[in-house]
Protein backbone atom coordinates (compact mmCIF):
# COMPACT_ATOMS: atom_id res chain seq x y z
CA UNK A 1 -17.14 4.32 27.49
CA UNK A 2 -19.04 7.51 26.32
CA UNK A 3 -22.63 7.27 24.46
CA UNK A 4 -22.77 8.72 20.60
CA UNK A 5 -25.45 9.73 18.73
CA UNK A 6 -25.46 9.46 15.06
CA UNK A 7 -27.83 10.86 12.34
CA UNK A 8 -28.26 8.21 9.43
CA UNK A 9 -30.67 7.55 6.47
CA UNK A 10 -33.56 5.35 7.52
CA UNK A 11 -32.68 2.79 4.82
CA UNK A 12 -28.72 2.91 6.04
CA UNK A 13 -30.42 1.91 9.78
CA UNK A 14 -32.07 -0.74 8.07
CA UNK A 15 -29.64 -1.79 6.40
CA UNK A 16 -27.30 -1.97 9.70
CA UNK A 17 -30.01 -3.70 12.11
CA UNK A 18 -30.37 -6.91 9.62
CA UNK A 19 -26.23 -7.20 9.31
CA UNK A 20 -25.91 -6.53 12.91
CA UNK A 21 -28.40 -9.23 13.30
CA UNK A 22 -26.76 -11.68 10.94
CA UNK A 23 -23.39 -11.34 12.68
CA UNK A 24 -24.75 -11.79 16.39
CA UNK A 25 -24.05 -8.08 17.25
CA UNK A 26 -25.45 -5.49 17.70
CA UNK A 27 -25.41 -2.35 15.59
CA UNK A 28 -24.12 -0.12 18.33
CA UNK A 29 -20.77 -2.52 18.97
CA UNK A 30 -20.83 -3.16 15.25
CA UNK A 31 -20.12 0.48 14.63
CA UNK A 32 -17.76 0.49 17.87
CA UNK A 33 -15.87 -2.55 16.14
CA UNK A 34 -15.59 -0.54 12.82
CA UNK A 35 -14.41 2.67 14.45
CA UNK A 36 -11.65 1.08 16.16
CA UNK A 37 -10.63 -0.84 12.83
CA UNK A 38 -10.46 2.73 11.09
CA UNK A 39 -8.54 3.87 13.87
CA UNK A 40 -5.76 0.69 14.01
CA UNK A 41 -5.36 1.45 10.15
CA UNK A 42 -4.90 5.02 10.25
CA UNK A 43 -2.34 4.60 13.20
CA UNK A 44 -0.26 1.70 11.39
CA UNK A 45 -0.24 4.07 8.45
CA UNK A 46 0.74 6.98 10.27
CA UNK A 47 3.54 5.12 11.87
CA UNK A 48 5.01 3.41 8.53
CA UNK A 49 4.94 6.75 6.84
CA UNK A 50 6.85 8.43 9.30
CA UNK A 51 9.69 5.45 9.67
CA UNK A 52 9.79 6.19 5.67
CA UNK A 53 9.94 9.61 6.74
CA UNK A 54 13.03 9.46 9.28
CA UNK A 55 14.57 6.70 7.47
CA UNK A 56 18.33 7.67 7.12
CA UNK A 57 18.86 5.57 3.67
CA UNK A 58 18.61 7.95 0.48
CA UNK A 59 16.18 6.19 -1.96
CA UNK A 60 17.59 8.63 -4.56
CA UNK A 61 21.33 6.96 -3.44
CA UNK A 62 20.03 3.23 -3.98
CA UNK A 63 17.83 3.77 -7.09
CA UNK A 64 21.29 5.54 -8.82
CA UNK A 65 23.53 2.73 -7.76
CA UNK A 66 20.73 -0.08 -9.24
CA UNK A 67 20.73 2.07 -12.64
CA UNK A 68 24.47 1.99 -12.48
CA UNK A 69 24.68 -2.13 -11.93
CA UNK A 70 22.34 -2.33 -14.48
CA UNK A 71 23.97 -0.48 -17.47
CA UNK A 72 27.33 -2.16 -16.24
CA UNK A 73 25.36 -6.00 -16.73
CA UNK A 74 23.37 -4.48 -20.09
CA UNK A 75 26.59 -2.98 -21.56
CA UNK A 76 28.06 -6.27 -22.83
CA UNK A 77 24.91 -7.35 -24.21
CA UNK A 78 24.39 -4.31 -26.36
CA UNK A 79 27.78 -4.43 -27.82
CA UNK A 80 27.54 -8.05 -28.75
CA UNK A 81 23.94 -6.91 -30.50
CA UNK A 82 25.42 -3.89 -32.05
CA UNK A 83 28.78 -6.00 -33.29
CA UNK A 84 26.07 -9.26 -34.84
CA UNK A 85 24.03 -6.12 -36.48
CA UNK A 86 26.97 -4.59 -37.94
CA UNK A 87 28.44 -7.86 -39.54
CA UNK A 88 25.61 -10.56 -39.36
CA UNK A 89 27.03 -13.09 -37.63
CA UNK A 90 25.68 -13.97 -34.33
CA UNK A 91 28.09 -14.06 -31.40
């Protein structure tokens, strides 16, 4: 493990001695702890955005073939509007 030293507003210290205190800890494994959080998160990230990346599905293919099932299911309903509109009866 390597030694850090950090430059922080007196009040931010303050601030980070009571809530180390009030979590059993202390402020130098506190900020340890939160360090390697930031890092997990960034790496999960990094990973999930780069299976999106080299995923071979096309998004663009599946998003045009949901439009195209949609307007096929919709279609019938229109007409049926557009037929009770044009003579008033309700189908």
């Amino acid at each position: 493990m390597k030694n850090v030293t950090i430059t922080v507003e007196d009040s931010v210290l303050e601030w980070a001695r009571v809530e180390a205190a009030r979590r059993g800890t202390s402020v130098s494994r506190m900020l340890g702890d939160f360090m390697a959080e930031m890092q997990r998160r960034e790496d999960s990230y990094e990973r999930a955005y780069l299976a999106w990346r080299t995923d071979e599905r096309s998004w663009q293919a599946e998003s045009a073939s949901v439009s195209k099932s949609m307007a096929r299911s919709a279609s019938p309903k229109r007409a049926g509007v557009q037929k009770e509109l044009k003579t008033g009866v309700a189908q």
